[in-house]
N, C-alpha and C. Protein backbone atom coordinates (compact mmCIF):
# COMPACT_ATOMS: atom_id res chain seq x y z
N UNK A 1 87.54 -0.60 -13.08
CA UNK A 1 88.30 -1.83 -12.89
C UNK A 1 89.79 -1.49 -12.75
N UNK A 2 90.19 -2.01 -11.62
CA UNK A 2 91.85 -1.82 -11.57
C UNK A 2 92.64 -2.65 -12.26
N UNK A 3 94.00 -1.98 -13.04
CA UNK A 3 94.81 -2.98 -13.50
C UNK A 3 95.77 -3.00 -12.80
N UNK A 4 96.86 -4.04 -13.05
CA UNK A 4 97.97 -4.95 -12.72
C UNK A 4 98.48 -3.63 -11.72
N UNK A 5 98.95 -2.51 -12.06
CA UNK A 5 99.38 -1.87 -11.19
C UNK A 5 98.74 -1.61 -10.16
N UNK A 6 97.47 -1.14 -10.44
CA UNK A 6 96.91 -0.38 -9.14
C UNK A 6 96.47 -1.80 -8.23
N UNK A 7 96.25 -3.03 -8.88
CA UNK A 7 95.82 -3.92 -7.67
C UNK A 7 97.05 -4.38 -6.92
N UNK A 8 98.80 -4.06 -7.50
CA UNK A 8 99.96 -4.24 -6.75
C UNK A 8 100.03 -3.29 -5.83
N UNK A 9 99.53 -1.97 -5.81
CA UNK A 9 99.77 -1.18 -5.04
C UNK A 9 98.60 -1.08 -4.12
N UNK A 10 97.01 -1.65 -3.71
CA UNK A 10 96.58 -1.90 -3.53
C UNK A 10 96.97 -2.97 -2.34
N UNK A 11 97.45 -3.85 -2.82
CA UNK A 11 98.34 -5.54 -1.76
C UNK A 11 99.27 -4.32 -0.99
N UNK A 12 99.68 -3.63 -1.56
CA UNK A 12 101.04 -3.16 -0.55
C UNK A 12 100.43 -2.03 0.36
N UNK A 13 99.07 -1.44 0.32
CA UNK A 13 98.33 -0.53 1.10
C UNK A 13 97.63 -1.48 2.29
N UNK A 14 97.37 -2.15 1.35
CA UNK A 14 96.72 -3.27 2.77
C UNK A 14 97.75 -3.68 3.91
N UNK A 15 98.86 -3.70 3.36
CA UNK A 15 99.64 -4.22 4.62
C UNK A 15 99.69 -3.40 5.41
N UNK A 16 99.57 -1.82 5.43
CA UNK A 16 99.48 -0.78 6.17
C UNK A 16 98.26 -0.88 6.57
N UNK A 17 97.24 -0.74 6.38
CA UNK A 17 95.94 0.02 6.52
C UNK A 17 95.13 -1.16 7.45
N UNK A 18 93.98 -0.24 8.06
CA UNK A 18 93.02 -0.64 8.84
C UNK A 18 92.03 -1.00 8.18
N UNK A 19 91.39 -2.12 7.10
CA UNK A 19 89.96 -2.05 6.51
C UNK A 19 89.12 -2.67 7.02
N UNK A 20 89.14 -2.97 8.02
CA UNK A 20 88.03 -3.36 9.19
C UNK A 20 87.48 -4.55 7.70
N UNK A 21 88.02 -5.05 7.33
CA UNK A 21 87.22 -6.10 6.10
C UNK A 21 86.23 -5.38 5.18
N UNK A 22 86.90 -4.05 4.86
CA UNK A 22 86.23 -3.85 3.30
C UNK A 22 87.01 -3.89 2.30
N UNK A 23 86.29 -3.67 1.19
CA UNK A 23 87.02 -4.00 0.45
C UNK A 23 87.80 -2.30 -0.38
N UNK A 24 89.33 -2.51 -0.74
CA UNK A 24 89.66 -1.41 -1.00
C UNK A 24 89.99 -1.08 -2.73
N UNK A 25 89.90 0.21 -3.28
CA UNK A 25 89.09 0.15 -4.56
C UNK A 25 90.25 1.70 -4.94
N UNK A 26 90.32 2.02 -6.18
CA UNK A 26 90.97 3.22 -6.12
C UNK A 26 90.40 4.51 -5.59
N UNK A 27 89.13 4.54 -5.38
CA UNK A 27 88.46 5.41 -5.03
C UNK A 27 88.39 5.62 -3.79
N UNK A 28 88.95 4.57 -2.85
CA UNK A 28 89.33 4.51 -1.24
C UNK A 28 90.12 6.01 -0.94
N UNK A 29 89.07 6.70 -0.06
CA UNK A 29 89.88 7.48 0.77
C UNK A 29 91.08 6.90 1.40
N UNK A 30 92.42 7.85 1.46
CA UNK A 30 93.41 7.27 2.18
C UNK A 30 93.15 7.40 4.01
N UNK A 31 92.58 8.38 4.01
CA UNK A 31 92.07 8.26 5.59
C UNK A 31 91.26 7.64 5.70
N UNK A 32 90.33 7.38 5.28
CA UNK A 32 89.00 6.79 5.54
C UNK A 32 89.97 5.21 5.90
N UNK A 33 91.53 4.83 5.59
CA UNK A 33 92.17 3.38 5.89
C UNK A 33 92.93 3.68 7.08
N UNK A 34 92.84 4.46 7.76
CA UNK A 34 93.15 4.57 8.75
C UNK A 34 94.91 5.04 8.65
N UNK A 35 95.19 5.37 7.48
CA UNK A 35 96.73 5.67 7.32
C UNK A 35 96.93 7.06 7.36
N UNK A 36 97.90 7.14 8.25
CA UNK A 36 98.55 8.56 8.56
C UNK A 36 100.12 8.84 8.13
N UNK A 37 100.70 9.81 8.72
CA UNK A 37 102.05 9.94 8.14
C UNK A 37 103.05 8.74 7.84
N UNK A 38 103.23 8.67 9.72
CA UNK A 38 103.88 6.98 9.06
C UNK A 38 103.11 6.03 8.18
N UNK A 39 102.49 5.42 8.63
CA UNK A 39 101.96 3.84 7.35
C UNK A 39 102.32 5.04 6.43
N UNK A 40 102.10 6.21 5.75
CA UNK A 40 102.56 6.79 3.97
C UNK A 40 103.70 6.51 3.47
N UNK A 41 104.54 7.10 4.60
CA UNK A 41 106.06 6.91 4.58
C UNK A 41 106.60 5.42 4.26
N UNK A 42 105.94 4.22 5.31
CA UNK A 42 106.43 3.19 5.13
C UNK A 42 105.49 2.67 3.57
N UNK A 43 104.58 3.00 3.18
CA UNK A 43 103.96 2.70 2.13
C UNK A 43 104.42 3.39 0.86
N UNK A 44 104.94 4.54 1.07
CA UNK A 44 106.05 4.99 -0.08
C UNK A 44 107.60 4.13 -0.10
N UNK A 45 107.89 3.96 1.06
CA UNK A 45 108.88 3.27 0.95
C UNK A 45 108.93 1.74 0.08
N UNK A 46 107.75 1.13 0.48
CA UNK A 46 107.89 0.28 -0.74
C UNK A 46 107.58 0.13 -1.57
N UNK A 47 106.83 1.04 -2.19
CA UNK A 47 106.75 1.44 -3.76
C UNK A 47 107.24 2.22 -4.25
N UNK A 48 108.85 2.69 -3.53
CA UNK A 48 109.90 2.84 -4.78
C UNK A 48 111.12 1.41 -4.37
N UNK A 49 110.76 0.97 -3.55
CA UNK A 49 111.45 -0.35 -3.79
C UNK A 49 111.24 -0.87 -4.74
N UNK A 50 109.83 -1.17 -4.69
CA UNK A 50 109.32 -2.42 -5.68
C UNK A 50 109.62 -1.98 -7.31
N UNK A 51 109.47 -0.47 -7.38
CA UNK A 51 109.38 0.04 -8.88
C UNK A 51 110.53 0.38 -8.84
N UNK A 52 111.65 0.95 -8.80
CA UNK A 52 113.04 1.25 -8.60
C UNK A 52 112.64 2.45 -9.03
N UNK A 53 111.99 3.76 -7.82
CA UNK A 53 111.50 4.61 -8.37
C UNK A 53 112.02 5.70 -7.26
N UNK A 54 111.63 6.51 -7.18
CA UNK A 54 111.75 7.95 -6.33
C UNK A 54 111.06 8.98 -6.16
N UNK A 55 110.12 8.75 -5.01
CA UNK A 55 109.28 9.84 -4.90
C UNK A 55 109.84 10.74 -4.18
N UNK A 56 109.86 11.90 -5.11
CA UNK A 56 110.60 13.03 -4.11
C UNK A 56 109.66 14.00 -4.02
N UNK A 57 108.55 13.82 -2.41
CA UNK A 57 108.01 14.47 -1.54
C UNK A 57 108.29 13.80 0.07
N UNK A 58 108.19 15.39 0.42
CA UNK A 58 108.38 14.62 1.89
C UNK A 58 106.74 14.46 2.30
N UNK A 59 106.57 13.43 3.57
CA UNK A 59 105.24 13.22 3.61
C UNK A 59 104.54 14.49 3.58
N UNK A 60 104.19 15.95 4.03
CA UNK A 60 103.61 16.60 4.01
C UNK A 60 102.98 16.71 3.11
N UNK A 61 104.08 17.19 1.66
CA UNK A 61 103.46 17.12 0.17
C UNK A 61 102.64 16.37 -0.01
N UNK A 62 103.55 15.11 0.23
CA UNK A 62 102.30 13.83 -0.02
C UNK A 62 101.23 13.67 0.21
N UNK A 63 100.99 13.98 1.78
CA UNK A 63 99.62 14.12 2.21
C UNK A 63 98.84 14.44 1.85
N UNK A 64 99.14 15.74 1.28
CA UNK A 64 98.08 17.01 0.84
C UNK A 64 97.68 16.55 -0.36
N UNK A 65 98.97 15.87 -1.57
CA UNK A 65 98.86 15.78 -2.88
C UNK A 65 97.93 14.31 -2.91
N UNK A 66 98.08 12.75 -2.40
CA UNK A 66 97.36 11.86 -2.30
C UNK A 66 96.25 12.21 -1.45
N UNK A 67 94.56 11.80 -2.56
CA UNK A 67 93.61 11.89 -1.32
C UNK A 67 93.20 10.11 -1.29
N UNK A 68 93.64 9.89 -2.34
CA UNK A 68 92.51 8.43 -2.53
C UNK A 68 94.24 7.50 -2.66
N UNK A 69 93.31 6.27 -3.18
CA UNK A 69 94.48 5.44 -3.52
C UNK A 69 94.48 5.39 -4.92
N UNK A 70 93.47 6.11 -5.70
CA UNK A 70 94.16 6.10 -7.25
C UNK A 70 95.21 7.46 -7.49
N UNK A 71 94.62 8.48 -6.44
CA UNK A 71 96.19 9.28 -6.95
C UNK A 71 97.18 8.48 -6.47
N UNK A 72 97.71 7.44 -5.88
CA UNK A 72 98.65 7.06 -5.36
C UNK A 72 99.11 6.15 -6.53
N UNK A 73 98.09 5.56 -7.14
CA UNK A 73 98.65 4.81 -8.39
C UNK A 73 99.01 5.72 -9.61
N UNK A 74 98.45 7.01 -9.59
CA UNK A 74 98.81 7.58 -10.73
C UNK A 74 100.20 8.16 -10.51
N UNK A 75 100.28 8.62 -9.50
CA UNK A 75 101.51 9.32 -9.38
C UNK A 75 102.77 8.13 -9.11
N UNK A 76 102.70 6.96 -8.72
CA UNK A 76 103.42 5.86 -9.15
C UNK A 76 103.46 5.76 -10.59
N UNK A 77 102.73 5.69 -11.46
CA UNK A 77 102.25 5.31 -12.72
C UNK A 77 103.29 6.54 -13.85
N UNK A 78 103.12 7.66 -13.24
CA UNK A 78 104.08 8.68 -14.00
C UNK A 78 105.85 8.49 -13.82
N UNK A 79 105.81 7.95 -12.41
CA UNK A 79 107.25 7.70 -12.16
C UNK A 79 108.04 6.47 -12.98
N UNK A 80 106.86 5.76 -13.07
CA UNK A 80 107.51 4.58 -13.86
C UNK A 80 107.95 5.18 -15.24
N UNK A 81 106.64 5.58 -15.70
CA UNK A 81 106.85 6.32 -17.44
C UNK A 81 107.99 7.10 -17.60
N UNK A 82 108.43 8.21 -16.51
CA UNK A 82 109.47 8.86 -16.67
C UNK A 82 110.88 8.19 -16.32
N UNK A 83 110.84 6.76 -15.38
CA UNK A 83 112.26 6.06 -15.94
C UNK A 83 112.21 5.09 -16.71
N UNK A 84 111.35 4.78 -17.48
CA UNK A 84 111.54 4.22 -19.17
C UNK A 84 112.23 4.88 -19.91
């Protein structure tokens, strides 16, 4: 079951992604949504808007380091903890 975070970051993947109407879950491959470098980029971009956060990878890292969309919430999830 996703919480409050991962279903915010979830809304903000969808605005990128292709789900042909499925439904998307943390366990969603990030390719399998049809997102590539850009949609990451613009999908990192607003989740350090939204969190007043800073991911410092360039997409490559990213790529390699996100496979699903729960690493994408976890590694959001640490950024927050570390600016508390």
């Amino acid at each position: 079951m996703a919480d409050e975070l991962a279903t915010d970051i979830i809304e903000k993947i969808k605005a990128h992604a292709d789900t042909n109407g499925g439904e998307i879950t943390t366990k969603t491959e990030l390719t399998a949504l049809g997102i590539h470098s850009l949609e990451l980029t613009e999908i990192i971009f607003d989740l350090e808007e939204a969190y007043g956060i800073e991911i410092e990878m360039n997409t490559v890292d990213a790529w390699s380091n996100l496979k699903n969309v729960g690493d994408m919430v976890e590694a959001v999830r640490v950024l927050i903890a570390k600016k508390g």
